[in-house]
Protein backbone atom coordinates (compact mmCIF):
# COMPACT_ATOMS: atom_id res chain seq x y z
CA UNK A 1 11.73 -19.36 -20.30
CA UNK A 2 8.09 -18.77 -19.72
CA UNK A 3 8.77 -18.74 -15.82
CA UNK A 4 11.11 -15.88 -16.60
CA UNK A 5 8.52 -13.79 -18.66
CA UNK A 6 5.86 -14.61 -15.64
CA UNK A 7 8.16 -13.36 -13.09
CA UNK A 8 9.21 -10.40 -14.95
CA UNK A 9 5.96 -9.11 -15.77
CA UNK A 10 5.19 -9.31 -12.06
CA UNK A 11 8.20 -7.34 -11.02
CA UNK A 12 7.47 -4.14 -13.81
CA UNK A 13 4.03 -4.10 -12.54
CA UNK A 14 5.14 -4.20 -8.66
CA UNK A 15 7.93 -1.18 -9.88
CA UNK A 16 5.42 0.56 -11.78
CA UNK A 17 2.90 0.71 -9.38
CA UNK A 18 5.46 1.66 -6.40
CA UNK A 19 6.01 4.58 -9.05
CA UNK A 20 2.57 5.38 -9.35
CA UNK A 21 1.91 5.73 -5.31
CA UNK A 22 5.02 7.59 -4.76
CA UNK A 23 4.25 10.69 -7.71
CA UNK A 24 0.60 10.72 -6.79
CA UNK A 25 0.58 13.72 -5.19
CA UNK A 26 3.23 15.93 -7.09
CA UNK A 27 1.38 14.75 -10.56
CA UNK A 28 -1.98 12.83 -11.07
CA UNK A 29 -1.51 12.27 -14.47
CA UNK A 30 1.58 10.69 -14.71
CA UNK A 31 0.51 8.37 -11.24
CA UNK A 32 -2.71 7.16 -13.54
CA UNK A 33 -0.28 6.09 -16.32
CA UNK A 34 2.16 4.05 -14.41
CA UNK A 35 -1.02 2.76 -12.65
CA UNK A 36 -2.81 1.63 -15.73
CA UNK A 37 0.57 0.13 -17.20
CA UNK A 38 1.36 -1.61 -13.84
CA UNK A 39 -2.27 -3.14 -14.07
CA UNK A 40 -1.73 -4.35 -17.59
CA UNK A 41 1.72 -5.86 -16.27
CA UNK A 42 -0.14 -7.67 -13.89
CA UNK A 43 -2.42 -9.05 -15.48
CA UNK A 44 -0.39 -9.96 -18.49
CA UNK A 45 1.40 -12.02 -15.85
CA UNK A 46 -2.16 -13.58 -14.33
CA UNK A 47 -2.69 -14.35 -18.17
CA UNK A 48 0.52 -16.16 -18.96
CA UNK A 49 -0.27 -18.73 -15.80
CA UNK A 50 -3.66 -19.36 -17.34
């Protein structure tokens, strides 16, 4: 189960991010959130390997 946690985290941060680079230039704002909570997906899923 923790495999599936790992590899989810992974993919929200790879969809957030994607997100993030494709409304940075209509709205900066919103591009730095989905940034920030793509980072915190991703390393969320670093942390759960450790």
């Amino acid at each position: 189960m923790d495999e599936f946690w790992i590899y989810g985290l992974f993919i929200v941060g790879g969809f957030l991010l994607g997100g993030a680079f494709t409304t940075y230039k209509s709205n900066k704002l919103v591009s730095g959130i989905l940034g920030a909570l793509g980072l915190l997906a991703a390393v969320g899923g670093i942390l759960q390997l450790v």
